[in-house]
PDB file of N, CA and C in Angstrom:
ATOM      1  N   UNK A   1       0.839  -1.181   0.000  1.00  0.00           N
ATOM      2  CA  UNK A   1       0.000   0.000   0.000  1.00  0.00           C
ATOM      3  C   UNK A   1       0.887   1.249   0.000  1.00  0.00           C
ATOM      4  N   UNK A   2       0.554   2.134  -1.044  1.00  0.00           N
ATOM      5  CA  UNK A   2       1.132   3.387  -1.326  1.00  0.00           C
ATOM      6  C   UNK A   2       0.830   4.494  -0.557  1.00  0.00           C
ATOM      7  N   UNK A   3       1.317   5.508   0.666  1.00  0.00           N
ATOM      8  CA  UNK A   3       0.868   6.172   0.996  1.00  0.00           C
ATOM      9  C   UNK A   3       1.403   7.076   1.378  1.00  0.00           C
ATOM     10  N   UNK A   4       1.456   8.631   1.519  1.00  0.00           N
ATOM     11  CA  UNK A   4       2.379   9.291   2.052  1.00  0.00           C
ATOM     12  C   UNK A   4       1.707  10.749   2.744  1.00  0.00           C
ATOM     13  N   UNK A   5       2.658  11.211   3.519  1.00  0.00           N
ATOM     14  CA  UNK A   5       2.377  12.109   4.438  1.00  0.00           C
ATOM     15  C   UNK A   5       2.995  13.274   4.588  1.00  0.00           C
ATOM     16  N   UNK A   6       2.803  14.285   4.539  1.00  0.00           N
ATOM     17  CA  UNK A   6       2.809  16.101   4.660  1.00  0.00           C
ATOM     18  C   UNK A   6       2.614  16.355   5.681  1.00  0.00           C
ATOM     19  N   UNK A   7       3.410  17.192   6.181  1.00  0.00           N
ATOM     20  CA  UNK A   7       3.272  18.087   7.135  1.00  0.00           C
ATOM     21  C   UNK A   7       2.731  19.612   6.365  1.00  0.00           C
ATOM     22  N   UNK A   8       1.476  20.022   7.168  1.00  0.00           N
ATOM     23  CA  UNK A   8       0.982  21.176   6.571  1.00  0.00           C
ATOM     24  C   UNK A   8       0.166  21.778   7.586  1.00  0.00           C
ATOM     25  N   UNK A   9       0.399  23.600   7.465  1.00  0.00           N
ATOM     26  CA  UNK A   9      -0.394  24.711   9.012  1.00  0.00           C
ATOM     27  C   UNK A   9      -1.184  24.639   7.960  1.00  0.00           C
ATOM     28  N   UNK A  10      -2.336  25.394   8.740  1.00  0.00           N
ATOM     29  CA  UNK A  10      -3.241  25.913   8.425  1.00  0.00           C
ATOM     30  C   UNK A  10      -3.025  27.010   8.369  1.00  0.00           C
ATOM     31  N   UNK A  11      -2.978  27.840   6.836  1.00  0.00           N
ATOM     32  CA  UNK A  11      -2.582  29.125   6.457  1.00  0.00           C
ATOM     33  C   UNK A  11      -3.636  30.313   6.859  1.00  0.00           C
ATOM     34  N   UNK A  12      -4.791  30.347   6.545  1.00  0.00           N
ATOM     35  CA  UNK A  12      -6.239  30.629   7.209  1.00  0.00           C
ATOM     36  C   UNK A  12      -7.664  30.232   6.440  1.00  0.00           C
ATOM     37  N   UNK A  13      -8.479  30.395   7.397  1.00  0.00           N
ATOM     38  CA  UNK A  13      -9.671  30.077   7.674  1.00  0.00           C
ATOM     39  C   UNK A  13     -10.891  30.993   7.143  1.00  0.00           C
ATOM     40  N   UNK A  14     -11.150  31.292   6.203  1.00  0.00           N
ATOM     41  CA  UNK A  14     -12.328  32.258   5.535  1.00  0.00           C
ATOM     42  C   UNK A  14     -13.951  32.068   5.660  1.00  0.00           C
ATOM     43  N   UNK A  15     -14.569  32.178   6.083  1.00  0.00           N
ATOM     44  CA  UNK A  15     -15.811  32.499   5.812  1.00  0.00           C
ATOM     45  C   UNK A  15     -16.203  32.846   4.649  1.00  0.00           C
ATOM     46  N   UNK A  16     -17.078  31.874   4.007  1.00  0.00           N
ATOM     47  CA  UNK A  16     -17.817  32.000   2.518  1.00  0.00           C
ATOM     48  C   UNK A  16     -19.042  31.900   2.413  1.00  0.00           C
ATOM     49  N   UNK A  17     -19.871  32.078   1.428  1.00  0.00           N
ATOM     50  CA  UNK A  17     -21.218  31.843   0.918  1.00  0.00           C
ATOM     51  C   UNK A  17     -20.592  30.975  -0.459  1.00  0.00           C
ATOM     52  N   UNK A  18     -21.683  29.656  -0.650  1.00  0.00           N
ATOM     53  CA  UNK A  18     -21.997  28.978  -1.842  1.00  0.00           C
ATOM     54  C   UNK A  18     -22.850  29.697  -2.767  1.00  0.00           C
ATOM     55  N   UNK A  19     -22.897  28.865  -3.643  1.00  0.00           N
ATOM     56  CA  UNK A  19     -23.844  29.771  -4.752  1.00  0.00           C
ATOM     57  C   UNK A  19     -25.398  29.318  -4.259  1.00  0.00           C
ATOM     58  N   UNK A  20     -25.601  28.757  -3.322  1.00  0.00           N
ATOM     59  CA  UNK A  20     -27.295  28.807  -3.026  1.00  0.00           C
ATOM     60  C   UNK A  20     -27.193  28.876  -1.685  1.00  0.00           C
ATOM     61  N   UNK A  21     -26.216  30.665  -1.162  1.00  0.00           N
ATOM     62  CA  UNK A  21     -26.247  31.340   0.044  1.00  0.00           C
ATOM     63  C   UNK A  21     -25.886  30.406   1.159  1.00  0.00           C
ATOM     64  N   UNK A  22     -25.565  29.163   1.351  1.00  0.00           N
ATOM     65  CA  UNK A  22     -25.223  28.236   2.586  1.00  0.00           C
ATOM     66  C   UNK A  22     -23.891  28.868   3.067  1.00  0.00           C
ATOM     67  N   UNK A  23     -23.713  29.132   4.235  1.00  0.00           N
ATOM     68  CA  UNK A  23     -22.559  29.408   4.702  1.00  0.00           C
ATOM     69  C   UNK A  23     -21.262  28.211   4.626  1.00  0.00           C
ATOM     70  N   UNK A  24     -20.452  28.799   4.091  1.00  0.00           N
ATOM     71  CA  UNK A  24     -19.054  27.693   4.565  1.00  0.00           C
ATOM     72  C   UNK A  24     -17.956  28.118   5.244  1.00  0.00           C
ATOM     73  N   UNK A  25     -16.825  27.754   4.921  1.00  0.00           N
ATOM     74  CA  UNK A  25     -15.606  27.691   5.117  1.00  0.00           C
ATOM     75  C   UNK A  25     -13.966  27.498   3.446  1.00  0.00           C
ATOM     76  N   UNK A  26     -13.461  28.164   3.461  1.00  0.00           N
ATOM     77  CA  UNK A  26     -12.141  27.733   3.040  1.00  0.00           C
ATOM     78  C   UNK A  26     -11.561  28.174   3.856  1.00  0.00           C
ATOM     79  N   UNK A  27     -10.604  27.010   3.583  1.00  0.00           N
ATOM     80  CA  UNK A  27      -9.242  26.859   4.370  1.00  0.00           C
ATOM     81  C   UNK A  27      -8.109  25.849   3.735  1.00  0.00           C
ATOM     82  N   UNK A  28      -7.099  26.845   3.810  1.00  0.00           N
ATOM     83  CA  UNK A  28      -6.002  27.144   3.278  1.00  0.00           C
ATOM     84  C   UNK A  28      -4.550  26.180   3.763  1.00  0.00           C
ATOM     85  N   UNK A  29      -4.013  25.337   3.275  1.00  0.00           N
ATOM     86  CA  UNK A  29      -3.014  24.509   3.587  1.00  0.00           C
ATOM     87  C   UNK A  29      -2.049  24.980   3.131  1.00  0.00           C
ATOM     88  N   UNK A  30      -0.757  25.043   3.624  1.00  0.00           N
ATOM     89  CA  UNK A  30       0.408  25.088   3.358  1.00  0.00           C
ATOM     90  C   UNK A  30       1.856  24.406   3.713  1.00  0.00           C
ATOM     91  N   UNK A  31       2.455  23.360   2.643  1.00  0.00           N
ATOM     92  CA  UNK A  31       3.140  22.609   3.167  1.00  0.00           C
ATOM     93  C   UNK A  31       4.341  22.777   4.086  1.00  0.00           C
ATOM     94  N   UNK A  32       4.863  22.924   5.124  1.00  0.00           N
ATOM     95  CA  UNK A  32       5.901  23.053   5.797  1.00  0.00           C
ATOM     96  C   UNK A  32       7.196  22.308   5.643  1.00  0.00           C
ATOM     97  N   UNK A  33       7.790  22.628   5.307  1.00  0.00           N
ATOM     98  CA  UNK A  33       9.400  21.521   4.884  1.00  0.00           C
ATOM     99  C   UNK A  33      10.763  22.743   5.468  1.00  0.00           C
ATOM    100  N   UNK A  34      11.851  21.680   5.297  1.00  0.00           N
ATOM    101  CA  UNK A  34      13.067  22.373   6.472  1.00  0.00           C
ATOM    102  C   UNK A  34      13.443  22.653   5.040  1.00  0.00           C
ATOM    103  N   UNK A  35      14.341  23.832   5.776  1.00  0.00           N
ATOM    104  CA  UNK A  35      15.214  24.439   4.550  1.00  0.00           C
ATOM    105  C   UNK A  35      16.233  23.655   4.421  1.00  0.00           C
ATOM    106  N   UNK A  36      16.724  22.973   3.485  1.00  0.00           N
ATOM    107  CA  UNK A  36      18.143  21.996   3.602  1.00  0.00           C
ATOM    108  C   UNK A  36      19.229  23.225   3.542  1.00  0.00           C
ATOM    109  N   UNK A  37      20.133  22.707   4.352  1.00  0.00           N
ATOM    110  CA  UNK A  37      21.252  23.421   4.905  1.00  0.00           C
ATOM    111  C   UNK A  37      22.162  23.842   3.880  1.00  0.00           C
ATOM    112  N   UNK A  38      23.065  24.850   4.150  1.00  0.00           N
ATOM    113  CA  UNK A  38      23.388  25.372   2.752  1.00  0.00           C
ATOM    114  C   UNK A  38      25.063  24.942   2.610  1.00  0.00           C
ATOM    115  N   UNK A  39      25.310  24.791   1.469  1.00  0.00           N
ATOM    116  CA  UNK A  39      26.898  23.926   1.441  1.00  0.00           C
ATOM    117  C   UNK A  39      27.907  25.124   1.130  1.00  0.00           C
ATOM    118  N   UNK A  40      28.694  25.247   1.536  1.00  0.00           N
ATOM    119  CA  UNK A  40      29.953  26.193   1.061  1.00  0.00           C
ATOM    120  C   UNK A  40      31.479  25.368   1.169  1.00  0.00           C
ATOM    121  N   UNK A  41      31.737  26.048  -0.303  1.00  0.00           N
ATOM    122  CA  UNK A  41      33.116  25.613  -0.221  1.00  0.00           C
ATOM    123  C   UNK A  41      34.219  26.487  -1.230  1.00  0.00           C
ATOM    124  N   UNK A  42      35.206  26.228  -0.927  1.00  0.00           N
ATOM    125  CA  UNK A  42      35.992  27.278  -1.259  1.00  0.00           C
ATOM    126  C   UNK A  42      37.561  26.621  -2.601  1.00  0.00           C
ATOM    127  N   UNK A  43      38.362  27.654  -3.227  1.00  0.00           N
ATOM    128  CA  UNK A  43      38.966  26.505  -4.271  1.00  0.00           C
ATOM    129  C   UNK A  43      39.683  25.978  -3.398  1.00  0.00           C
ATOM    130  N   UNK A  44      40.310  24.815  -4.216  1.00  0.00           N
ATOM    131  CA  UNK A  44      41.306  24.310  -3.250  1.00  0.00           C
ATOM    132  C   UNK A  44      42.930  25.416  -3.255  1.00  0.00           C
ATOM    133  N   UNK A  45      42.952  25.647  -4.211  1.00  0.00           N
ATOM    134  CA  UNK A  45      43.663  26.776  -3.914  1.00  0.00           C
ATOM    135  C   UNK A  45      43.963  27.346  -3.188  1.00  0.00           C
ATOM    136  N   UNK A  46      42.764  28.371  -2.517  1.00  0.00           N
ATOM    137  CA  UNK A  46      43.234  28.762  -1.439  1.00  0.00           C
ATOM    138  C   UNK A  46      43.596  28.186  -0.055  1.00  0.00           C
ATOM    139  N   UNK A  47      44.261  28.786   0.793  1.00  0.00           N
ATOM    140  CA  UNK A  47      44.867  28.260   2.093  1.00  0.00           C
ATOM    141  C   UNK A  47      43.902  27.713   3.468  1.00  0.00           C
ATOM    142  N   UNK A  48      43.750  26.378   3.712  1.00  0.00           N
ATOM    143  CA  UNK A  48      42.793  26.001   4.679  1.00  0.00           C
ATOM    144  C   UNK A  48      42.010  27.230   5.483  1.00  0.00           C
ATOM    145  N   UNK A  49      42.960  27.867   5.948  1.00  0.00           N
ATOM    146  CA  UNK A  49      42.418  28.745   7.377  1.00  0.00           C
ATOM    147  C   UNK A  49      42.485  29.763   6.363  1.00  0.00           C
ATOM    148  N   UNK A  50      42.378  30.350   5.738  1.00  0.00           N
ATOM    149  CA  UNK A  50      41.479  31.828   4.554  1.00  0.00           C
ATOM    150  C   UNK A  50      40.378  30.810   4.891  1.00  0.00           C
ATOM    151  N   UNK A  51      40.189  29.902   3.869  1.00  0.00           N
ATOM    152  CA  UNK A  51      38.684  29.145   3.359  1.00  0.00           C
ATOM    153  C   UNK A  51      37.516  29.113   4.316  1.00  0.00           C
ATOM    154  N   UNK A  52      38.599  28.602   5.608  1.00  0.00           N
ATOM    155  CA  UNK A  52      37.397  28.192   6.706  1.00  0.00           C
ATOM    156  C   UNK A  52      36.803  29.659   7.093  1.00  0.00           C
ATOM    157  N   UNK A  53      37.956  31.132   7.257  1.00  0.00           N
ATOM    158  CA  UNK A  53      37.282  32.197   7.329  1.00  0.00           C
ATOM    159  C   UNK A  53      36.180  32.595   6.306  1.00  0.00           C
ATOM    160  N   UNK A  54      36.635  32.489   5.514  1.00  0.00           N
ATOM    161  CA  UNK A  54      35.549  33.053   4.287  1.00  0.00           C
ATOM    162  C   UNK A  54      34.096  32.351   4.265  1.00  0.00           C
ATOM    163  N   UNK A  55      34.249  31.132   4.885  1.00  0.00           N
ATOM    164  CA  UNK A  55      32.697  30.045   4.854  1.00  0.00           C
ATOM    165  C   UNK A  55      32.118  30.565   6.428  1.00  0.00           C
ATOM    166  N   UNK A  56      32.661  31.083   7.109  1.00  0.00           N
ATOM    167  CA  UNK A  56      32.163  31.478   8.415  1.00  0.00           C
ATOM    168  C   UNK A  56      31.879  32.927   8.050  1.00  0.00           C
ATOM    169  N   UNK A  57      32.258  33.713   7.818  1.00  0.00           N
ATOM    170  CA  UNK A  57      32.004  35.318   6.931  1.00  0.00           C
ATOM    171  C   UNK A  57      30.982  35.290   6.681  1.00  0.00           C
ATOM    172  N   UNK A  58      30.914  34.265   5.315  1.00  0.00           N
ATOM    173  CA  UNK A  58      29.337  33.903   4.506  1.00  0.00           C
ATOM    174  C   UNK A  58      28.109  33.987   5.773  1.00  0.00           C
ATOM    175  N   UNK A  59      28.301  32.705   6.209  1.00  0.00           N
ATOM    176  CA  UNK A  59      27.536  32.347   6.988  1.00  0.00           C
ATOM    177  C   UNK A  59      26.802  33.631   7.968  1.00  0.00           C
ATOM    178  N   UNK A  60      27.782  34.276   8.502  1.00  0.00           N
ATOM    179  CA  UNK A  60      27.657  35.108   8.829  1.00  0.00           C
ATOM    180  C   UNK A  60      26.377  36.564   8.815  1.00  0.00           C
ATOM    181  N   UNK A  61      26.661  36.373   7.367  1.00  0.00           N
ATOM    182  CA  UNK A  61      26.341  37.706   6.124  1.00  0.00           C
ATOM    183  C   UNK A  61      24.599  37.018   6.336  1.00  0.00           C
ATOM    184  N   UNK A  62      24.875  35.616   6.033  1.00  0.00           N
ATOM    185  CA  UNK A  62      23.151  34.937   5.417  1.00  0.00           C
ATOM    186  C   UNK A  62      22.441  35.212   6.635  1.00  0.00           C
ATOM    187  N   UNK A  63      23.078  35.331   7.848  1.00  0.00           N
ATOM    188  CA  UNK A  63      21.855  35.149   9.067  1.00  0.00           C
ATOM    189  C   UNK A  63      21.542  36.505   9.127  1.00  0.00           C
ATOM    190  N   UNK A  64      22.667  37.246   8.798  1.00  0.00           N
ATOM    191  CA  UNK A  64      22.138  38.374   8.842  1.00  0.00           C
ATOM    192  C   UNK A  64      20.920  39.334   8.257  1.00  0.00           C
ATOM    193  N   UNK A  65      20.944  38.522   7.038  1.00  0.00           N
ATOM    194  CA  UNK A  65      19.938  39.190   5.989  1.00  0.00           C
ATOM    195  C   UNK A  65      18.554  38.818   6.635  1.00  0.00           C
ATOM    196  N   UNK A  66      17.813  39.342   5.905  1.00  0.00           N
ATOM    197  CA  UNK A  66      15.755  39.134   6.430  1.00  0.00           C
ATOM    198  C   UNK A  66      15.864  37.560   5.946  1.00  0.00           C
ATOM    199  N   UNK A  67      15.076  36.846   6.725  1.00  0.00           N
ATOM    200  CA  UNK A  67      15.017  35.523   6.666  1.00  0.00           C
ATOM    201  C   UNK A  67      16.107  34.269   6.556  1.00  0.00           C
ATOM    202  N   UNK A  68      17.345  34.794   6.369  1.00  0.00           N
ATOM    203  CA  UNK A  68      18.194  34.307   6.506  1.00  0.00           C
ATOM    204  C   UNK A  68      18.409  33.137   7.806  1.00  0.00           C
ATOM    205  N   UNK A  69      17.601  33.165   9.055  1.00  0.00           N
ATOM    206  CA  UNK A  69      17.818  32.216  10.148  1.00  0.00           C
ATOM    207  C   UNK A  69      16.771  31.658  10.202  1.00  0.00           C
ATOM    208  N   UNK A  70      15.731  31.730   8.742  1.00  0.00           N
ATOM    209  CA  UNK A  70      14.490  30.785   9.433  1.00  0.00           C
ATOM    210  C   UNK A  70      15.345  29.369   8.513  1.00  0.00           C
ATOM    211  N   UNK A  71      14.254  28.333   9.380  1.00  0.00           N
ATOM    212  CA  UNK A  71      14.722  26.974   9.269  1.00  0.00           C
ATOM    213  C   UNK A  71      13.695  26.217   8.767  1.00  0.00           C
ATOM    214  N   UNK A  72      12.454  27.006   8.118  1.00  0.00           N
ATOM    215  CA  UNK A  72      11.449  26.439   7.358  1.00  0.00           C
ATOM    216  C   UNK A  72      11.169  27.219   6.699  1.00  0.00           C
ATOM    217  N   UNK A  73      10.450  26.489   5.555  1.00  0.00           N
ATOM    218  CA  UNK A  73       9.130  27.221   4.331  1.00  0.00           C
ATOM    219  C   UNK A  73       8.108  27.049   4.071  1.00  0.00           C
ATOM    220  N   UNK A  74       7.426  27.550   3.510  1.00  0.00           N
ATOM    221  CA  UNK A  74       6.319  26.906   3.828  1.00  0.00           C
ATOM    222  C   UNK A  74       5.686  27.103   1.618  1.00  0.00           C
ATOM    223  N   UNK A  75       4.973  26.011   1.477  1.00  0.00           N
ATOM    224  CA  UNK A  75       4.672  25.946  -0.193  1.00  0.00           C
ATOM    225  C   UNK A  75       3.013  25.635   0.056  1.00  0.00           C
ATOM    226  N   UNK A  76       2.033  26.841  -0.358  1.00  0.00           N
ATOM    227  CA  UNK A  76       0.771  26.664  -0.769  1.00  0.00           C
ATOM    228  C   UNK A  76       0.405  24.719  -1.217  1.00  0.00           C
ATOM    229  N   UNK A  77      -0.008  24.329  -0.734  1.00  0.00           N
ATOM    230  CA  UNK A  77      -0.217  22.762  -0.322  1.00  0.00           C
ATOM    231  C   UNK A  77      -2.160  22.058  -1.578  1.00  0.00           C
ATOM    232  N   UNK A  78      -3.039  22.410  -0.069  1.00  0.00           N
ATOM    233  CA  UNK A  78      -4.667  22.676  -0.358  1.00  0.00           C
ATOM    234  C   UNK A  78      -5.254  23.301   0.126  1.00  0.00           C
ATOM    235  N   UNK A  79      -6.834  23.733  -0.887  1.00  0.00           N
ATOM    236  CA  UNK A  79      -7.128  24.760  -0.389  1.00  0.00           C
ATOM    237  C   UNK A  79      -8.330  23.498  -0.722  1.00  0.00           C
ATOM    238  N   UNK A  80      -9.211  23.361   0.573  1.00  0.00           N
ATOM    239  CA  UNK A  80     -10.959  22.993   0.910  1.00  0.00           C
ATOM    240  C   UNK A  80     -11.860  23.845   1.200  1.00  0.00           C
ATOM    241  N   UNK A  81     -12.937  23.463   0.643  1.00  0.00           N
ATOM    242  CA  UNK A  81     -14.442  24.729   1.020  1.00  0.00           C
ATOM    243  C   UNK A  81     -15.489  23.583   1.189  1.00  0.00           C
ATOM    244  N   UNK A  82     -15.480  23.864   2.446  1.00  0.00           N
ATOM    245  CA  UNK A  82     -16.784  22.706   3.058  1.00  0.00           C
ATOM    246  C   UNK A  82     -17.974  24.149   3.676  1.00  0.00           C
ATOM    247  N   UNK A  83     -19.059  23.417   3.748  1.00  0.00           N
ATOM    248  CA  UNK A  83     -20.529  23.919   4.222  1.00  0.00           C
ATOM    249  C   UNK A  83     -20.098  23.752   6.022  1.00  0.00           C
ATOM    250  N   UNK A  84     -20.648  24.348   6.621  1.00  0.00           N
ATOM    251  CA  UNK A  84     -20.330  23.958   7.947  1.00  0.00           C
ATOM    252  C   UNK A  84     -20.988  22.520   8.136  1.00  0.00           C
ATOM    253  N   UNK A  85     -22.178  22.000   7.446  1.00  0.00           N
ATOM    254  CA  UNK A  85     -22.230  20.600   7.805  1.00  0.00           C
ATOM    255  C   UNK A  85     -21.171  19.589   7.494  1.00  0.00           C
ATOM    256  N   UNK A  86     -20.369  19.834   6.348  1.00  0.00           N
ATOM    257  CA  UNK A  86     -19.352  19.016   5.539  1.00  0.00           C
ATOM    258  C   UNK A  86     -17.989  18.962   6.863  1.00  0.00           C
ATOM    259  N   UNK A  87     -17.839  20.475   7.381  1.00  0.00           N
ATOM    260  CA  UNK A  87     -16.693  19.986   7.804  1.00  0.00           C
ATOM    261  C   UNK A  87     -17.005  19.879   9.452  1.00  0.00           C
ATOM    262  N   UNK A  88     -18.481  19.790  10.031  1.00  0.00           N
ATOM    263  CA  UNK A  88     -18.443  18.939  10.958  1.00  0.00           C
ATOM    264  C   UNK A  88     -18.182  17.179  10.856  1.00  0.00           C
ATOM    265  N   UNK A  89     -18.908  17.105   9.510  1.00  0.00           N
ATOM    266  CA  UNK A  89     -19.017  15.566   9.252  1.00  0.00           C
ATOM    267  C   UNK A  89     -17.539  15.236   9.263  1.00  0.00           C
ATOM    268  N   UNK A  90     -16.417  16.173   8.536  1.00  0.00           N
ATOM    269  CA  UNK A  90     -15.058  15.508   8.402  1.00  0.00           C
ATOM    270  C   UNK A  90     -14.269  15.763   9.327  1.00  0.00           C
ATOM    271  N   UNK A  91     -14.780  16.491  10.792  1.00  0.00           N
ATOM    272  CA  UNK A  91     -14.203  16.046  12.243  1.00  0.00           C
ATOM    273  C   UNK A  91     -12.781  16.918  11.891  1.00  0.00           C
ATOM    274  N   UNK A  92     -12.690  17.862  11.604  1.00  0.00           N
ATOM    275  CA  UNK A  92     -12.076  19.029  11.627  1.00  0.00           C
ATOM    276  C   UNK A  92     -11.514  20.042  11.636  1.00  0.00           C
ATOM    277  N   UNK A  93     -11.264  20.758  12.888  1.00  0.00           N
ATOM    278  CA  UNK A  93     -11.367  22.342  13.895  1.00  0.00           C
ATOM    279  C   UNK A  93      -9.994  22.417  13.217  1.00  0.00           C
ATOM    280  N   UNK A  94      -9.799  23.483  11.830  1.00  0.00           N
ATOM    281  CA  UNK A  94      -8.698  24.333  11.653  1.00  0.00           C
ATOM    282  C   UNK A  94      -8.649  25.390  12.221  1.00  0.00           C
ATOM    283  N   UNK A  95      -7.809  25.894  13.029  1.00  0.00           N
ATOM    284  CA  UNK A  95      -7.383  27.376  13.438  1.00  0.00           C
ATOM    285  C   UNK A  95      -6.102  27.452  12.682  1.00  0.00           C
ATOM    286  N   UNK A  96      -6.200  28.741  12.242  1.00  0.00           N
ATOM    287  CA  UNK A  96      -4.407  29.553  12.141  1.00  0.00           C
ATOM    288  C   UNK A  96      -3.361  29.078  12.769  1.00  0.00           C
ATOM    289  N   UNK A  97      -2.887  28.278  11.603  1.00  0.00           N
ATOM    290  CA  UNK A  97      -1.474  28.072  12.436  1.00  0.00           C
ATOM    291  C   UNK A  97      -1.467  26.626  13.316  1.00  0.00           C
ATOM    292  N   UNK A  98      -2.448  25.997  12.986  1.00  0.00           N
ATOM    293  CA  UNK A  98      -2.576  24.346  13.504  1.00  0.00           C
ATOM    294  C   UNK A  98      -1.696  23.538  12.349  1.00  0.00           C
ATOM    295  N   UNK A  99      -0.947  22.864  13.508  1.00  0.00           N
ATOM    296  CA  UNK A  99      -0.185  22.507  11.975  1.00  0.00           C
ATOM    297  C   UNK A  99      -1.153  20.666  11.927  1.00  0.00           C
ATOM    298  N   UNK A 100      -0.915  19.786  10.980  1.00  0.00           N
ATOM    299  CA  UNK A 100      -1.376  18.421  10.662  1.00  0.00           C
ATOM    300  C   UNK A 100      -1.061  17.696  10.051  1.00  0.00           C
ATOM    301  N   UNK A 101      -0.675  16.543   9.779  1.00  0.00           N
ATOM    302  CA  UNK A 101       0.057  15.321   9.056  1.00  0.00           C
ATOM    303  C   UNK A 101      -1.087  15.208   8.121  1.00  0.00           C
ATOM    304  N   UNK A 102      -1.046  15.116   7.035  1.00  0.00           N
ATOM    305  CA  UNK A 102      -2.372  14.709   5.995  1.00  0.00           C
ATOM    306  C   UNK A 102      -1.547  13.831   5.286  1.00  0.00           C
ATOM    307  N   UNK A 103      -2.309  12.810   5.158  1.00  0.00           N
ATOM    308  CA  UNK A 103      -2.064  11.291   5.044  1.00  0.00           C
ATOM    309  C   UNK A 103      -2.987  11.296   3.756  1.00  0.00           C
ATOM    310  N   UNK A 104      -2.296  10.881   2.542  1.00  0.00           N
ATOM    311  CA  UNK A 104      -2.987  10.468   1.899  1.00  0.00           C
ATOM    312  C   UNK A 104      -2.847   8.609   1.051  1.00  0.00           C
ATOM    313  N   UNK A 105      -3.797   7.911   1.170  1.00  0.00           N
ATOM    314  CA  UNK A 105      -3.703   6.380   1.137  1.00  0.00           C
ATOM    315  C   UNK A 105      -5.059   6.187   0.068  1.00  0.00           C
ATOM    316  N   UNK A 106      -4.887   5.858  -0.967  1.00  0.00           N
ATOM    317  CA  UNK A 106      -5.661   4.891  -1.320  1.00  0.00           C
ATOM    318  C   UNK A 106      -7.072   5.746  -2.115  1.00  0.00           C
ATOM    319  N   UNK A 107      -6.661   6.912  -2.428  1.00  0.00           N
ATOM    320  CA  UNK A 107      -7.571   8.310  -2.692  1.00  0.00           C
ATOM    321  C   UNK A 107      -8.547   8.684  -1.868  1.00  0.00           C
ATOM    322  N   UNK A 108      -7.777   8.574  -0.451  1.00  0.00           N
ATOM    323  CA  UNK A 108      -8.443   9.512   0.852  1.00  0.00           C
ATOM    324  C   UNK A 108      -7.378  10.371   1.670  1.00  0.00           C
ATOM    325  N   UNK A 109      -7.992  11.057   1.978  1.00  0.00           N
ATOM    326  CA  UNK A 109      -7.456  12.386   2.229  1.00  0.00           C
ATOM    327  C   UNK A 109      -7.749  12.338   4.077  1.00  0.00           C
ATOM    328  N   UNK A 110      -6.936  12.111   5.138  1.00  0.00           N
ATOM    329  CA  UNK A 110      -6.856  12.307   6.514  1.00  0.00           C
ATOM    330  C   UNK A 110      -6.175  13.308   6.948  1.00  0.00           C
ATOM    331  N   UNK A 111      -6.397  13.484   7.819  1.00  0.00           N
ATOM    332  CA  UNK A 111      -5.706  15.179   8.839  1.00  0.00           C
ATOM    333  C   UNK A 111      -5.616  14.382  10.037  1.00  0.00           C
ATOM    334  N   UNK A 112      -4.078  14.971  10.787  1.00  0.00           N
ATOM    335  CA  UNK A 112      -3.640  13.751  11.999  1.00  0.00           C
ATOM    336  C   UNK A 112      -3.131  15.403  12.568  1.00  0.00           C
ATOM    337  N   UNK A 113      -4.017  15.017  13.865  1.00  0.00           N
ATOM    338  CA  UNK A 113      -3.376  17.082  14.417  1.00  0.00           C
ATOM    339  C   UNK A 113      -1.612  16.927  14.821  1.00  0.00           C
ATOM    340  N   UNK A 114      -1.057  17.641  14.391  1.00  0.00           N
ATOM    341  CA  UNK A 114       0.646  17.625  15.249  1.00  0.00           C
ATOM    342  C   UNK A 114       1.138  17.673  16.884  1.00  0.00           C
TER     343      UNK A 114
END
């Protein structure tokens, strides 16, 4: 059995009307994944201890910049629009920022809270 699993927040939670006025919901998934770590290296040319300065410099420079020290991302995932009966029936409660394992097996779609 083929199945695999995402980590994904809940980006937010909207309030909608259908086209025959029923109130719903969208809500907004977004996948969460680590930033893979970044490689530096220098020629061989230059002299061990320059190199190792210059890769610590870098390093340096990147944390410094805007976003430079986050350690995740996050990639637009799914977006669902249930009726409020739909997403009582599918058992649930997204808030902002809940994150959830969504499991998908067999062309079903589960939410496992984190």
């Amino acid at each position: 059995m083929v199945s695999s699993r995402v980590r994904v927040k809940v980006s937010s939670v909207t309030g909608v009307r259908d086209p025959e006025g029923r109130e719903g919901y969208r809500i907004e998934f977004v996948e969460v994944r680590e930033k893979p770590p970044v490689v530096m290296m220098t020629s061989p040319e230059v002299p061990k201890e320059i190199g190792r300065m210059v890769v610590q410099i870098s390093r340096g420079i990147q944390k410094s910049l805007p976003g430079g020290s986050v350690r995740q991302y996050e990639l637009r995932k799914i977006t669902l629009m249930f009726t409020a009966e739909e997403l009582e029936a599918f058992e649930l409660k997204p808030y902002p920022n809940n994150i959830y394992e969504l499991i998908i097996s067999k062309g079903n779609l589960s939410f496992k809270k984190v």
